[in-house]
C-alpha atoms as a PDB file:
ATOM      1  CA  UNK A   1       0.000   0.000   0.000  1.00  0.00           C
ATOM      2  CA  UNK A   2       2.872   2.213   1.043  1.00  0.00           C
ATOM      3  CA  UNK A   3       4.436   1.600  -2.383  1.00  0.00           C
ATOM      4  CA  UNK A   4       1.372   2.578  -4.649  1.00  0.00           C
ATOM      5  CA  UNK A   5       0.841   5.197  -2.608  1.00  0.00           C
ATOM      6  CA  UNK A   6       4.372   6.812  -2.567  1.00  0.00           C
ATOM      7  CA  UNK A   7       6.002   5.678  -5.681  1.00  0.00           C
ATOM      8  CA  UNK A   8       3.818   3.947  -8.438  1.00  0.00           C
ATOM      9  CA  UNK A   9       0.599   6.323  -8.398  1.00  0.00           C
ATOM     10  CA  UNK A  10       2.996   9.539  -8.232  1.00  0.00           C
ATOM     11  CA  UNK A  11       4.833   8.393 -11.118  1.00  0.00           C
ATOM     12  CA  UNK A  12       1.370   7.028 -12.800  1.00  0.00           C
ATOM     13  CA  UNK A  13       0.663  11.001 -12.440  1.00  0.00           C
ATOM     14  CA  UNK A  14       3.550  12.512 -13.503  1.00  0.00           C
ATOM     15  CA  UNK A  15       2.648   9.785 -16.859  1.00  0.00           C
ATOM     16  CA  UNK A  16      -0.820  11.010 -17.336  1.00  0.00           C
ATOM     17  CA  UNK A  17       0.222  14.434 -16.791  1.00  0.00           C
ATOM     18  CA  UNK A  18       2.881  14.309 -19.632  1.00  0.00           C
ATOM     19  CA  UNK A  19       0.735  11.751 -21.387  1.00  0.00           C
ATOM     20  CA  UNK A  20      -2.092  15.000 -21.483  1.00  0.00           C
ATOM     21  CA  UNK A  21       0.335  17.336 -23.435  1.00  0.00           C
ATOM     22  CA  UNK A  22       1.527  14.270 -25.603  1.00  0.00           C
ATOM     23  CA  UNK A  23      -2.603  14.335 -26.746  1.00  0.00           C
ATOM     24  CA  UNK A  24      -2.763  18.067 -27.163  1.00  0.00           C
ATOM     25  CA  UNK A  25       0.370  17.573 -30.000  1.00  0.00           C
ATOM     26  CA  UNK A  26      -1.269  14.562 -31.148  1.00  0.00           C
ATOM     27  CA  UNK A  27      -4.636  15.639 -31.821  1.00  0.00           C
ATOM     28  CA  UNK A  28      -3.222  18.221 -34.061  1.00  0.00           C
ATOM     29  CA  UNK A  29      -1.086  16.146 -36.372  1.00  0.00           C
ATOM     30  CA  UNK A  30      -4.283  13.842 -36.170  1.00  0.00           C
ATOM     31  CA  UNK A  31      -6.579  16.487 -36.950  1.00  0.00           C
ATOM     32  CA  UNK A  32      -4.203  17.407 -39.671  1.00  0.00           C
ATOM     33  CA  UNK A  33      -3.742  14.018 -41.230  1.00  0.00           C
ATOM     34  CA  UNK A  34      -7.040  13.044 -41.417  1.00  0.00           C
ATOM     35  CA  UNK A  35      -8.438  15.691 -43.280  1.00  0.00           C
ATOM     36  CA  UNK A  36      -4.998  16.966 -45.480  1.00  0.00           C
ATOM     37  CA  UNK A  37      -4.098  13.639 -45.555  1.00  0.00           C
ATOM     38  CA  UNK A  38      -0.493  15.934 -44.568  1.00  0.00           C
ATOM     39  CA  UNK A  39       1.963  14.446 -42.483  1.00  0.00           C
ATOM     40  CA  UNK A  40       2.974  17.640 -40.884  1.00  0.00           C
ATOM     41  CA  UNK A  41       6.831  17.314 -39.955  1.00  0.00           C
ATOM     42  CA  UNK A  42       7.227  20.942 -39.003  1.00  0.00           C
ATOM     43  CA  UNK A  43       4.972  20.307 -36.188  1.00  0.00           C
ATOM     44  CA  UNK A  44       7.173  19.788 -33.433  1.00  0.00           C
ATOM     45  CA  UNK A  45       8.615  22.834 -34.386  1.00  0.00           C
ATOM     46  CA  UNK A  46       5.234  24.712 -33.812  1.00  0.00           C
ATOM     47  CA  UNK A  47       5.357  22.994 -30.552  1.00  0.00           C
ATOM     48  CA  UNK A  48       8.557  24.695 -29.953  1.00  0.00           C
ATOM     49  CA  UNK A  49       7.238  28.390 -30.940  1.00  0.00           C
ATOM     50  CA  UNK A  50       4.635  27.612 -28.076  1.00  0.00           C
ATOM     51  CA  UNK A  51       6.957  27.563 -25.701  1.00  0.00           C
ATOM     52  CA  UNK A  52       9.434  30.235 -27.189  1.00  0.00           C
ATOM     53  CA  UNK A  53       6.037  32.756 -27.035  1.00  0.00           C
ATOM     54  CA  UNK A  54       5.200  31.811 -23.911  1.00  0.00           C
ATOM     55  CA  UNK A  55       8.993  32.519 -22.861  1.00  0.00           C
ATOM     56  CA  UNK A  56       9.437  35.975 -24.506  1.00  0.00           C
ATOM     57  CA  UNK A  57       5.744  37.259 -23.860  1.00  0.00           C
ATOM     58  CA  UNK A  58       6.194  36.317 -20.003  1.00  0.00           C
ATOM     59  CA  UNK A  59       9.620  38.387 -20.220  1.00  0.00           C
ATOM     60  CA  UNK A  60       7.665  41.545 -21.447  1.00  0.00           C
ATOM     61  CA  UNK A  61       5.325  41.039 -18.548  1.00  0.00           C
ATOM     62  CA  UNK A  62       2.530  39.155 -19.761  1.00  0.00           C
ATOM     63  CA  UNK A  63       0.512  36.910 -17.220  1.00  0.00           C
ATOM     64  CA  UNK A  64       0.858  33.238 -18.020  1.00  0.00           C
ATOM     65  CA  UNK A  65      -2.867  32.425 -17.677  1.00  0.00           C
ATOM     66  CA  UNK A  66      -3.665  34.998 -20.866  1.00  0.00           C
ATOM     67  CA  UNK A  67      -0.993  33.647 -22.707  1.00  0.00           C
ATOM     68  CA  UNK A  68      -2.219  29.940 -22.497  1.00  0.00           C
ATOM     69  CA  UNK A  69      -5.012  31.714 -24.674  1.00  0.00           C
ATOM     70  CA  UNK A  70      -3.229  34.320 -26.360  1.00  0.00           C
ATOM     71  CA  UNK A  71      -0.240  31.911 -27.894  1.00  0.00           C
ATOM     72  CA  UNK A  72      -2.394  29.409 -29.741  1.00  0.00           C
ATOM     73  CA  UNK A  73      -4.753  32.487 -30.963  1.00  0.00           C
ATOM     74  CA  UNK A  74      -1.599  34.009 -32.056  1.00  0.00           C
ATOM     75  CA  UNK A  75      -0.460  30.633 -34.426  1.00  0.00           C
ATOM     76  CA  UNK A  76      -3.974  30.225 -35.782  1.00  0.00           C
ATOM     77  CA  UNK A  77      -3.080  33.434 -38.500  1.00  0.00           C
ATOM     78  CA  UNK A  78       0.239  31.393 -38.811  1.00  0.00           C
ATOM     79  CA  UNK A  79      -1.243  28.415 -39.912  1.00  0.00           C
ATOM     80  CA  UNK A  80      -3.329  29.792 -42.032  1.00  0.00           C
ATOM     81  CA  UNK A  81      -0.855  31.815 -44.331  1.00  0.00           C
ATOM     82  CA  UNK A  82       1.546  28.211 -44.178  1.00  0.00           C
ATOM     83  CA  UNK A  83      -1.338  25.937 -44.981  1.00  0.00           C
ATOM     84  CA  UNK A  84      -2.299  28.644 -48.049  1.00  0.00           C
ATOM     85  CA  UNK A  85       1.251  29.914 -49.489  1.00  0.00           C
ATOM     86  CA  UNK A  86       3.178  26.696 -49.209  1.00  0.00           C
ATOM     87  CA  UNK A  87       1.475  23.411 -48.217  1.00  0.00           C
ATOM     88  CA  UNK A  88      -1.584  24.333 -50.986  1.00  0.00           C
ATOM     89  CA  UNK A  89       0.433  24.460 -53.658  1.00  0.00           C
ATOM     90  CA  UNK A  90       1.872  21.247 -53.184  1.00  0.00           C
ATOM     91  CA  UNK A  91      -0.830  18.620 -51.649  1.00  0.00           C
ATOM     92  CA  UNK A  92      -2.616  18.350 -54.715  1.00  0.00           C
ATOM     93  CA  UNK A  93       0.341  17.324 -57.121  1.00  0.00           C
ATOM     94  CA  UNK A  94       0.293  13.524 -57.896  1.00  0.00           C
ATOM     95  CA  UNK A  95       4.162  12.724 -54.689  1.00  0.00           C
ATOM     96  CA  UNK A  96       1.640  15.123 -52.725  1.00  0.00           C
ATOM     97  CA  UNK A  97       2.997  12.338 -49.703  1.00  0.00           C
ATOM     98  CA  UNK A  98       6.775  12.942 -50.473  1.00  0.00           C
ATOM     99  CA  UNK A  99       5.915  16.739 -51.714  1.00  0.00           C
ATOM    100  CA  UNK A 100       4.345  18.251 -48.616  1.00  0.00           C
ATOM    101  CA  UNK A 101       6.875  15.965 -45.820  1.00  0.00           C
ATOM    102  CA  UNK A 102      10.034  17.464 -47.459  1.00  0.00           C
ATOM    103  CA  UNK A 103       8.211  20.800 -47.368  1.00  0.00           C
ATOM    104  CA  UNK A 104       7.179  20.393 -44.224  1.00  0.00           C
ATOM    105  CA  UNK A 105      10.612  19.054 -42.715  1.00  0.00           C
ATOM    106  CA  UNK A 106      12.188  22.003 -44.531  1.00  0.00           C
ATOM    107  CA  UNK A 107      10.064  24.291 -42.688  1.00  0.00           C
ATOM    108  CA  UNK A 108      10.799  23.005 -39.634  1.00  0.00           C
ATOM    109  CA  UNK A 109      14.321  23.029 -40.141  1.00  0.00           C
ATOM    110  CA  UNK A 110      13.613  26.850 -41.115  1.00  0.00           C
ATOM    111  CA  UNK A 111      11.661  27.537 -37.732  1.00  0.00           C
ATOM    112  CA  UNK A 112      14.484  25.809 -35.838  1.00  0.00           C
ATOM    113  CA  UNK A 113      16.926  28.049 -36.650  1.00  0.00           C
ATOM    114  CA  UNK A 114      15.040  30.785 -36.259  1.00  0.00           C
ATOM    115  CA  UNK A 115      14.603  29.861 -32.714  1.00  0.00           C
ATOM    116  CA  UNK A 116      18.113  29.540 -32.769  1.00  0.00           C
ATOM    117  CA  UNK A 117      19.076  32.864 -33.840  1.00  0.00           C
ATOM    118  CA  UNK A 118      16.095  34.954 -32.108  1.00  0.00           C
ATOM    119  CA  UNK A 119      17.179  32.828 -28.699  1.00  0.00           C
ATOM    120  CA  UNK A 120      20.251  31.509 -28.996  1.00  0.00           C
ATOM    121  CA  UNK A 121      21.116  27.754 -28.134  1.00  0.00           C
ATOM    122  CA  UNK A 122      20.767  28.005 -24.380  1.00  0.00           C
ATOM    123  CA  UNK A 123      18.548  26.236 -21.821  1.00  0.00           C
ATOM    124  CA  UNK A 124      15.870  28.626 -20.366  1.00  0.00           C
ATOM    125  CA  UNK A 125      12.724  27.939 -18.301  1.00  0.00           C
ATOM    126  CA  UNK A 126       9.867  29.912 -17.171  1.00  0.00           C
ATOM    127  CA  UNK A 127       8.907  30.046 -13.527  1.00  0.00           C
ATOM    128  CA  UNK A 128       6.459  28.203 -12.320  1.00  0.00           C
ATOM    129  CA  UNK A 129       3.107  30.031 -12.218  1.00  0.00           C
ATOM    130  CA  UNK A 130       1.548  27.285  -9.700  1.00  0.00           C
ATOM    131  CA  UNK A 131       4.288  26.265  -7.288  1.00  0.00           C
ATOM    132  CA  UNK A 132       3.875  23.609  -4.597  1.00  0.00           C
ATOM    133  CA  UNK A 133       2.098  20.547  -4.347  1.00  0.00           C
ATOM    134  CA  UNK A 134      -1.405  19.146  -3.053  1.00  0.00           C
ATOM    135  CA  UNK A 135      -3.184  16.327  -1.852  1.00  0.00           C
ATOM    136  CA  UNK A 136      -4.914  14.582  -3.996  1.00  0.00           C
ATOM    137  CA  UNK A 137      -6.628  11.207  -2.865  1.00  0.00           C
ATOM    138  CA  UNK A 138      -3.802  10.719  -0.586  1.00  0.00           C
ATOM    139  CA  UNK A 139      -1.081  11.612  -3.292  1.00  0.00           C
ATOM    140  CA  UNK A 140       0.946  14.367  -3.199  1.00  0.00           C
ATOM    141  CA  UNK A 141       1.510  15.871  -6.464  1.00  0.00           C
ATOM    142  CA  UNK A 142       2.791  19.189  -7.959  1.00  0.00           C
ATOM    143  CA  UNK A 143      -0.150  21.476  -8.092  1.00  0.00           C
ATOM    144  CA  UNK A 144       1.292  22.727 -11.673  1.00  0.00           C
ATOM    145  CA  UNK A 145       1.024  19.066 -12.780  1.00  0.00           C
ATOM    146  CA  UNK A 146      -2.525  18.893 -11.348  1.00  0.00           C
ATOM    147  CA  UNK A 147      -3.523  21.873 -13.539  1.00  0.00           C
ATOM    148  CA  UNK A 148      -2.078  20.583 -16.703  1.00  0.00           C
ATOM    149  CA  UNK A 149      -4.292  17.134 -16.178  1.00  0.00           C
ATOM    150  CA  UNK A 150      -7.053  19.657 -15.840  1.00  0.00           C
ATOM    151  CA  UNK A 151      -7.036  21.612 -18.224  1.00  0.00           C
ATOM    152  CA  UNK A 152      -5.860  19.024 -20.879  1.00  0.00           C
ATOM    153  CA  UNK A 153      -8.591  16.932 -20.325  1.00  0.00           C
ATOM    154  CA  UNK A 154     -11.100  19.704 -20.800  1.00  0.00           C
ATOM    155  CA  UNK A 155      -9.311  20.886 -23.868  1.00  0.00           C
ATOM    156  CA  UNK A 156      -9.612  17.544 -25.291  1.00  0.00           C
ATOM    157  CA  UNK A 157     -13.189  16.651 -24.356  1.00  0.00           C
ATOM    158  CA  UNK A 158     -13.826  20.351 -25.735  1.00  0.00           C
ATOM    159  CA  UNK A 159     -12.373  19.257 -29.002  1.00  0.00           C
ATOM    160  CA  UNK A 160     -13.955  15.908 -29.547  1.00  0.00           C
ATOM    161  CA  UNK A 161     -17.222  18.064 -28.852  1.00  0.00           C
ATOM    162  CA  UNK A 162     -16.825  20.354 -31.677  1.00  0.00           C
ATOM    163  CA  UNK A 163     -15.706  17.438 -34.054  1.00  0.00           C
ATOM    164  CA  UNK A 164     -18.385  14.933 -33.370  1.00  0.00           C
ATOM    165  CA  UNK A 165     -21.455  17.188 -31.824  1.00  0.00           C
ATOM    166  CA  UNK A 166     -21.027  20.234 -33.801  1.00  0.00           C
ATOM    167  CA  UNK A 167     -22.343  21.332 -37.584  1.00  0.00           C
ATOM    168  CA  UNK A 168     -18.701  23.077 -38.049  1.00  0.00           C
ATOM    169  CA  UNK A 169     -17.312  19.298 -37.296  1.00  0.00           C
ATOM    170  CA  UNK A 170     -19.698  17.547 -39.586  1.00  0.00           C
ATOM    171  CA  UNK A 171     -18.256  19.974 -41.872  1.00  0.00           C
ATOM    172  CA  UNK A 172     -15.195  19.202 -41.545  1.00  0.00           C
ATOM    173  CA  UNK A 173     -15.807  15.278 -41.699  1.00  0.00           C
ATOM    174  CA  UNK A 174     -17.386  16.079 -44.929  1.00  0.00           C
ATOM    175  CA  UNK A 175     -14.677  17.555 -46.105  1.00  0.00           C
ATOM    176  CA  UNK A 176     -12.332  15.163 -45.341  1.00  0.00           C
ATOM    177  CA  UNK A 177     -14.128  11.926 -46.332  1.00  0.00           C
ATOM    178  CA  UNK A 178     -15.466  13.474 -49.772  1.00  0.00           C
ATOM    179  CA  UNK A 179     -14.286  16.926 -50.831  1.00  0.00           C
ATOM    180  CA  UNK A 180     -16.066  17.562 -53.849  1.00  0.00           C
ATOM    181  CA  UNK A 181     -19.267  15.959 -52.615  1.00  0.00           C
ATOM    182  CA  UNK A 182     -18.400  19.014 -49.533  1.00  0.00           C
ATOM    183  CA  UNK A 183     -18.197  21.760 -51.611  1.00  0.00           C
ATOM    184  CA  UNK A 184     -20.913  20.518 -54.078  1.00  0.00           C
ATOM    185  CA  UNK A 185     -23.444  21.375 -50.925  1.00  0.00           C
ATOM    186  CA  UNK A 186     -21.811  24.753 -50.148  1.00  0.00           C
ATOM    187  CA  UNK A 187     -19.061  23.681 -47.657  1.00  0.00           C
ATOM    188  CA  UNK A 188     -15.918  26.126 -48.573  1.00  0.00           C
ATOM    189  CA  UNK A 189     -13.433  23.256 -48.535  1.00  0.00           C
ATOM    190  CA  UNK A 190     -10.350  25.768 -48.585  1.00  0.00           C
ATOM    191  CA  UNK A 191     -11.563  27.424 -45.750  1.00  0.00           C
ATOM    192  CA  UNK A 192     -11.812  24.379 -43.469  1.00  0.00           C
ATOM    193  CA  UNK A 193      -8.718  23.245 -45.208  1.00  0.00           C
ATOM    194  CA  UNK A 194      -6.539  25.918 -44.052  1.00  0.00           C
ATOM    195  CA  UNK A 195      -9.006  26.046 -40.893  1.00  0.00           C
ATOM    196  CA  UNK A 196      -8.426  22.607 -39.451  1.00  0.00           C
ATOM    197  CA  UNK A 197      -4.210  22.794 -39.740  1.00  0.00           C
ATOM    198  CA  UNK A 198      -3.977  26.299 -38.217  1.00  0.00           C
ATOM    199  CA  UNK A 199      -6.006  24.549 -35.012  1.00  0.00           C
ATOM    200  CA  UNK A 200      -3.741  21.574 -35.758  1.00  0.00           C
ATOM    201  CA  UNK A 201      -1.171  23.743 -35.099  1.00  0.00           C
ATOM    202  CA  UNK A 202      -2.572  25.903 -32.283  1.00  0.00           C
ATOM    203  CA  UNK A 203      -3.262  22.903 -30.270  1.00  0.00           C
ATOM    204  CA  UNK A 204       0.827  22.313 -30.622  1.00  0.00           C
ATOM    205  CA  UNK A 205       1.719  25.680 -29.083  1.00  0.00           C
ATOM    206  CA  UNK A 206      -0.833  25.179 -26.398  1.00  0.00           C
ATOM    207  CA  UNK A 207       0.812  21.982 -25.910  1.00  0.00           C
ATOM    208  CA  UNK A 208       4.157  24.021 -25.785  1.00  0.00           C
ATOM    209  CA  UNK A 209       2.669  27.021 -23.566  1.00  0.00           C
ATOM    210  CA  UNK A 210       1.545  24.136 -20.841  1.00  0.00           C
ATOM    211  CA  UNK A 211       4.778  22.406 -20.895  1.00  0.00           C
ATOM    212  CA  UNK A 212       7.208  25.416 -20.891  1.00  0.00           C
ATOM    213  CA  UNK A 213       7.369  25.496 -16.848  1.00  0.00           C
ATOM    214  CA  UNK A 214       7.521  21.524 -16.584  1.00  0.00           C
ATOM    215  CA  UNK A 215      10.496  21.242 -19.270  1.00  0.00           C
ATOM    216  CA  UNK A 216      13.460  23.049 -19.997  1.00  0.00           C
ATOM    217  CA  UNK A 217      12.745  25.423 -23.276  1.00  0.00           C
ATOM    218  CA  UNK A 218      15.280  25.218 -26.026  1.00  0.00           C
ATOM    219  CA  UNK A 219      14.805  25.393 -29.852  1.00  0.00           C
ATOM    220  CA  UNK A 220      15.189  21.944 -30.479  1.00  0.00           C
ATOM    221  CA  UNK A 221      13.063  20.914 -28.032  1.00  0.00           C
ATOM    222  CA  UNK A 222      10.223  19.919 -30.854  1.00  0.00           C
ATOM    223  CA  UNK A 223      12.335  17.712 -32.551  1.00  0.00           C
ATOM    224  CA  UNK A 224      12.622  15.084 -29.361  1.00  0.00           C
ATOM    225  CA  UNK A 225       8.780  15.515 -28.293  1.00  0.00           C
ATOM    226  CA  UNK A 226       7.006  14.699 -31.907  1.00  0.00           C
ATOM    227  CA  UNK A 227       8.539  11.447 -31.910  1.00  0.00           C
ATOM    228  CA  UNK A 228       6.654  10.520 -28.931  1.00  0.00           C
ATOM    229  CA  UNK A 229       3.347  12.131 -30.680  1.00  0.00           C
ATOM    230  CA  UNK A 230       4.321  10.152 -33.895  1.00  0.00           C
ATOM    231  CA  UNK A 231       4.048   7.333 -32.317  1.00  0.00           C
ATOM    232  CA  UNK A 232       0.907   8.386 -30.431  1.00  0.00           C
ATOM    233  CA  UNK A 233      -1.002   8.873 -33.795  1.00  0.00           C
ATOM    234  CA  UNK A 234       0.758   5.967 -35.175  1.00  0.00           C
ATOM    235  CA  UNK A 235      -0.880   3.853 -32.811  1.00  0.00           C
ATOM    236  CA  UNK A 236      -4.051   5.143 -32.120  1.00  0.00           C
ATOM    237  CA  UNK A 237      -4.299   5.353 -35.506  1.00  0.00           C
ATOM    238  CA  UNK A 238      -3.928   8.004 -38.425  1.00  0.00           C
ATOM    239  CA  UNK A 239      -6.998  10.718 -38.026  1.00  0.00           C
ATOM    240  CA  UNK A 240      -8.637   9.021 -35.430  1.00  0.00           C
ATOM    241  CA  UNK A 241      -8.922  11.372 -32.634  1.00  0.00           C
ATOM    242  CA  UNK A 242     -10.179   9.079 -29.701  1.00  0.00           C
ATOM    243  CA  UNK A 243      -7.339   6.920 -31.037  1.00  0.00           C
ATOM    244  CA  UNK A 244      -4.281   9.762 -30.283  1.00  0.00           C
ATOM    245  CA  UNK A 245      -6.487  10.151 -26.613  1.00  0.00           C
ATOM    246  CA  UNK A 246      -6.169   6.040 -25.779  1.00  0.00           C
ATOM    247  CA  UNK A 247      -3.015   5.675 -27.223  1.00  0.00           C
ATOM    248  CA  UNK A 248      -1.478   8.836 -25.631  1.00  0.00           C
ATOM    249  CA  UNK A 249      -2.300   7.632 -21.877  1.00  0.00           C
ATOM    250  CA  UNK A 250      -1.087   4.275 -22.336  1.00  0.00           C
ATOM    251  CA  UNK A 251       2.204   4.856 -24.203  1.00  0.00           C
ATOM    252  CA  UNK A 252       3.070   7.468 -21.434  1.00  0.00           C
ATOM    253  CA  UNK A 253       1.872   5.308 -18.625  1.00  0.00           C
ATOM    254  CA  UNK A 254       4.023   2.340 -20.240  1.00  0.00           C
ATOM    255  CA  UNK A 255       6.671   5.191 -20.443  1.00  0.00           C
ATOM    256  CA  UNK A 256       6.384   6.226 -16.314  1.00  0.00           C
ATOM    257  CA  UNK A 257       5.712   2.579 -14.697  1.00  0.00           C
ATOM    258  CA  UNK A 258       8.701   0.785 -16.418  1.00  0.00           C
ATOM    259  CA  UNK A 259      11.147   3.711 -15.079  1.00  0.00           C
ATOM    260  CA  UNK A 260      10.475   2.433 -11.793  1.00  0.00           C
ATOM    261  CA  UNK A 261      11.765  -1.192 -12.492  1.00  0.00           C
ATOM    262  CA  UNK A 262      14.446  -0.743 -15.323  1.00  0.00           C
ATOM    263  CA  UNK A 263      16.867   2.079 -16.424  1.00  0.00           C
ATOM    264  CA  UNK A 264      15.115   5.128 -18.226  1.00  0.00           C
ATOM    265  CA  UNK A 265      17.142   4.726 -21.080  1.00  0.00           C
ATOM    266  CA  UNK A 266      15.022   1.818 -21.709  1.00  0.00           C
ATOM    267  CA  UNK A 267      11.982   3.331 -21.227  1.00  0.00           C
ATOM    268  CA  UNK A 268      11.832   5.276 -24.538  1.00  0.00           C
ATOM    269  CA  UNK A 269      12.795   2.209 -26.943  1.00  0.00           C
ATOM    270  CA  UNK A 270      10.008   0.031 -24.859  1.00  0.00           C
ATOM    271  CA  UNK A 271       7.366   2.349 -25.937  1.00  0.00           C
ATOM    272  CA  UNK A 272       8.906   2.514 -29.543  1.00  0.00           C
ATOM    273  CA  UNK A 273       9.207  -1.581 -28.937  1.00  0.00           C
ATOM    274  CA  UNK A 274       4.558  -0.850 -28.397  1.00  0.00           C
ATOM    275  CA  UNK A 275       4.290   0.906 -31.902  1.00  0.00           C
ATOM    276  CA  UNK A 276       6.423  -1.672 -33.707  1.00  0.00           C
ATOM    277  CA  UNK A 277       3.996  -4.736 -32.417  1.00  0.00           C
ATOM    278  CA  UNK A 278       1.137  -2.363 -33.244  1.00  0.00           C
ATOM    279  CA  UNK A 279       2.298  -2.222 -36.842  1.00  0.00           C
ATOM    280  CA  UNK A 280       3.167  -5.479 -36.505  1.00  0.00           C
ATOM    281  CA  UNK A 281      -0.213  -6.931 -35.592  1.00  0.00           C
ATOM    282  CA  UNK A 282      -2.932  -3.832 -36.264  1.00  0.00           C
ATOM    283  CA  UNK A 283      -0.787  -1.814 -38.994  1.00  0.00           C
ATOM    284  CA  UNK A 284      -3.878   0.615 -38.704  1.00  0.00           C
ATOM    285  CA  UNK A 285      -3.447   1.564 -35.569  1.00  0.00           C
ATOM    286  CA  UNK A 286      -6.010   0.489 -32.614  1.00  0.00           C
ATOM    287  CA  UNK A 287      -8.749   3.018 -33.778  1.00  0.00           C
ATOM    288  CA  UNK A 288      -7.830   3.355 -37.526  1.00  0.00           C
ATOM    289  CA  UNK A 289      -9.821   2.098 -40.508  1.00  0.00           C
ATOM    290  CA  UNK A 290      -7.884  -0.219 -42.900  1.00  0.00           C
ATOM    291  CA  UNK A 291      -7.855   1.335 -45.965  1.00  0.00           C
ATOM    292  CA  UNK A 292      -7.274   5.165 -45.133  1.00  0.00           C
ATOM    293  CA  UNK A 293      -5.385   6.947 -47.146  1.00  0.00           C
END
């Protein structure tokens, strides 16, 4: 009893609290794959700018609770003018597949060194904007970390809502499983195009906003973290939303609970070790539909 309360739940915590941000970055690549059919390789990058905002905002005296808002509003216009000027004019070419991940690995190459040169290479992190812990059915967590579960979840139950339950979502479903059909009953396709990866994208920086105070900040940071969310969408399965959710929590968890009983530098290739028997056995993914292209 002493152990689950004092070591495994804690560190089943700590798991579902990283496994939450994993989602948020998950959902958008999701979100952007299923209807762009886009593998979006710039989007750990956008992750990254999250962060960096949140960073250089907070410096010029902005409060941290507007810019969990203000950052993702702020990358929405960004999206939009990427999704229009570059990824548009390649997506609909017959290697759209190869076309748009070399553009979109270029890109965040580009972004990278930005960071780079607007930040320099260093390790910084913003305070903490909830400091200490609480009690929490006996556990003792960070409050910070208790937030983040919070607020995650609600983002993600508030995006499932407006994807499934709303007439903008059924637009967007339309879109993406028949776009001429879509825009043959009025739906402006482009629109939702360039719609649906700026929130892709938003949902990143969010990601990166929540994490900033958790996680050192540094402009490679994206580049480590999407793997993780690769694999998230990978085996929940490509543009399946409730998919990145289950898979997110238990690739994390799987992540946290074997740290306890072997070295951490296995922990990473065990969850990789997950995906592998996924595509192995389910090549979908656990939610996916066989077939989607």
């Amino acid at each position: 009893m002493d152990y689950m309360q004092f070591v495994l739940a804690p560190q089943m915590l700590n798991g579902l609290a990283l496994g939450i941000s994993v989602i948020l970055v998950a959902l958008g690549l999701t979100i952007i794959f299923g209807l762009l059919d886009v593998i979006n390789m710039s989007h750990g990058e956008f992750y990254a700018v999250g962060a960096f905002g949140a960073l250089a905002l907070g410096a010029l005296g902005f409060n941290y609770w507007v810019l969990i808002a203000l950052v993702p509003l702020f990358l929405v216009p960004v999206g939009v003018l990427v999704e229009r000027l570059l990824i548009r004019r390649v997506y609909d070419g017959p290697d759209r597949h190869v076309s748009t991940l070399l553009l979109t690995f270029g890109l965040g190459l580009i972004i990278e060194d930005l960071l780079k040169i607007l930040f320099g290479p260093n390790t910084q992190r913003p305070a903490n904007p909830l400091p200490g812990a609480t009690e929490f059915l006996g556990i003792v967590i960070p409050t910070y970390r208790l937030f983040l579960i919070g607020i995650g979840i609600a983002v993600i139950v508030a995006v499932a809502l407006v994807v499934y339950r709303t007439r903008l979502g059924a637009m967007v479903r339309a879109a993406a499983f028949d776009r001429q059909m879509a825009a043959s009953l009025g739906v402006r396709v482009g629109w939702v195009y360039s719609g649906a990866f700026a929130f892709g994208i938003a949902l990143a920086g969010l990601a990166g906003v929540l994490l900033a105070p958790l996680y050192s900040v540094f402009p490679t940071m994206g580049r480590d973290f999407i793997l993780l969310a690769f694999t998230v969408v990978i085996v929940g399965g490509m543009g399946s939303i409730w998919g990145a959710v289950v898979a997110g929590v238990l690739l994390t968890q799987v992540q946290a609970v074997s740290a306890l009983f072997i070295s951490p530098v296995w922990a990473d290739p065990l969850v990789f070790g997950v995906m592998v028997l996924v595509l192995m056995f389910r090549p979908q993914g656990i939610f996916g539909r066989i077939g989607h292209a």
